[in-house]
Protein backbone atom coordinates (compact mmCIF):
# COMPACT_ATOMS: atom_id res chain seq x y z
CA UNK A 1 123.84 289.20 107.98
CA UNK A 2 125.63 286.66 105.98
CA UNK A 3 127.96 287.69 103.52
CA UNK A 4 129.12 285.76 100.28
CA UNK A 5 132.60 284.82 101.54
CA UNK A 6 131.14 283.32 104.48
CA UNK A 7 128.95 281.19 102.20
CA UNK A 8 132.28 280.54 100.39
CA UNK A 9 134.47 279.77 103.57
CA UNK A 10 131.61 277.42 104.93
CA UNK A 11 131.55 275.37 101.37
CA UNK A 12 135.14 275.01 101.50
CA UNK A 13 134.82 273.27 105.04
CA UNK A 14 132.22 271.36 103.60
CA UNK A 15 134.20 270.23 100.92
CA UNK A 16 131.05 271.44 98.33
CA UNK A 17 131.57 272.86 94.77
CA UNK A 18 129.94 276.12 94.56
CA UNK A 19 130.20 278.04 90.90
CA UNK A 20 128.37 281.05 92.09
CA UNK A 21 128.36 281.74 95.82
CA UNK A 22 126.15 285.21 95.78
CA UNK A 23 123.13 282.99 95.06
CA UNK A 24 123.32 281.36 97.87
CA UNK A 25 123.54 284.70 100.31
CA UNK A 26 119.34 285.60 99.29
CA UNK A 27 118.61 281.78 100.03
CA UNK A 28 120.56 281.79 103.62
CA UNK A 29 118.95 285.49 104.39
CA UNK A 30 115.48 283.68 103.86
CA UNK A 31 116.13 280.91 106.49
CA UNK A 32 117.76 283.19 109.15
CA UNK A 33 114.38 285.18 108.52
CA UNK A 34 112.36 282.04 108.68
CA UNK A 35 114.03 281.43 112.30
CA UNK A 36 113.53 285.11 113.30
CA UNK A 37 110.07 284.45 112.47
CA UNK A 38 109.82 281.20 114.83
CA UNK A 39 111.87 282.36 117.56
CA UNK A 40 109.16 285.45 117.88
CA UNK A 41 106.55 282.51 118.29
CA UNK A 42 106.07 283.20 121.84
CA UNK A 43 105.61 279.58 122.77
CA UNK A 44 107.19 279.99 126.56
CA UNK A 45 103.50 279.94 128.02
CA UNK A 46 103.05 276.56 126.10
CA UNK A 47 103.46 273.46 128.51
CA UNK A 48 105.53 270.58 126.77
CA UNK A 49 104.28 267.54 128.61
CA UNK A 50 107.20 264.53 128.66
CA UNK A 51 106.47 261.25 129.94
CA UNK A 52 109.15 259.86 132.79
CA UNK A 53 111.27 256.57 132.68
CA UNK A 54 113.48 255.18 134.75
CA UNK A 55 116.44 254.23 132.92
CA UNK A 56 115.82 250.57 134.28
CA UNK A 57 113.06 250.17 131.57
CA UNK A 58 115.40 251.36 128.49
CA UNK A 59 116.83 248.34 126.95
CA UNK A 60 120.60 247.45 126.76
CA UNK A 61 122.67 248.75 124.17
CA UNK A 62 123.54 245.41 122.36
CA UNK A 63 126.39 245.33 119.23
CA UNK A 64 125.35 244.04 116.66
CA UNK A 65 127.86 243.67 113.59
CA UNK A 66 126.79 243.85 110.39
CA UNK A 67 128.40 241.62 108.32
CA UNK A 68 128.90 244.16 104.94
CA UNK A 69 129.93 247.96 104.25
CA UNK A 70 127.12 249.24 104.67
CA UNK A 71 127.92 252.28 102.89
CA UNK A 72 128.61 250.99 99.52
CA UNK A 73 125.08 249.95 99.85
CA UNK A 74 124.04 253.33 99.31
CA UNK A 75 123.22 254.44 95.83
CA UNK A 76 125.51 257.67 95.10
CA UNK A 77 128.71 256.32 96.95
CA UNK A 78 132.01 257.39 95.40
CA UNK A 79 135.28 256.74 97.22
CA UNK A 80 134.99 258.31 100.98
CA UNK A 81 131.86 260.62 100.03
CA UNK A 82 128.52 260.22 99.63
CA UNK A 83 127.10 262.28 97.15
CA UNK A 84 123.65 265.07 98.25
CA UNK A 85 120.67 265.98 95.71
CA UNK A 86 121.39 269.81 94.58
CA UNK A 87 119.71 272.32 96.17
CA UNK A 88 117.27 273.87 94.55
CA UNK A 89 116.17 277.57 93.87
């Protein structure tokens, strides 16, 4: 399925420090499982009932400036990046 220089090549995009990639491959085999798992669901006989609007009821899109960076408002903020929790095992 996924192999550990996938995992490495998609960090590198990501621009995320990874020490050890091959324990990452177990945790990505588990979600691509988990998503086997609901795609074998078999909700197609469920109805999904949506509720209709006419696009004369939505309101306007409206600009509204803010008047500070808002992203050096946020707590981990270093330079460009914003800095993610770890993942945990």
């Amino acid at each position: 399925m996924v192999t550990e220089e996938e995992i490495e090549h998609v960090s590198k995009l990501m621009k995320i420090s990874i020490d050890d990639h091959r324990e990452y491959v177990d945790k990505v085999h588990a979600m691509i499982n988990y998503f086997d798992i609901l795609d074998s669901a078999g909700v197609e006989s469920e109805e999904i009932s949506t509720q209709e609007m006419s696009i004369s009821n939505l309101r306007d899109d409206e600009y509204i400036p803010f008047p500070e960076k808002l992203i050096e408002k946020l707590n981990h903020y270093k330079g460009t990046y914003v800095r993610a929790p770890k993942m945990s095992s």
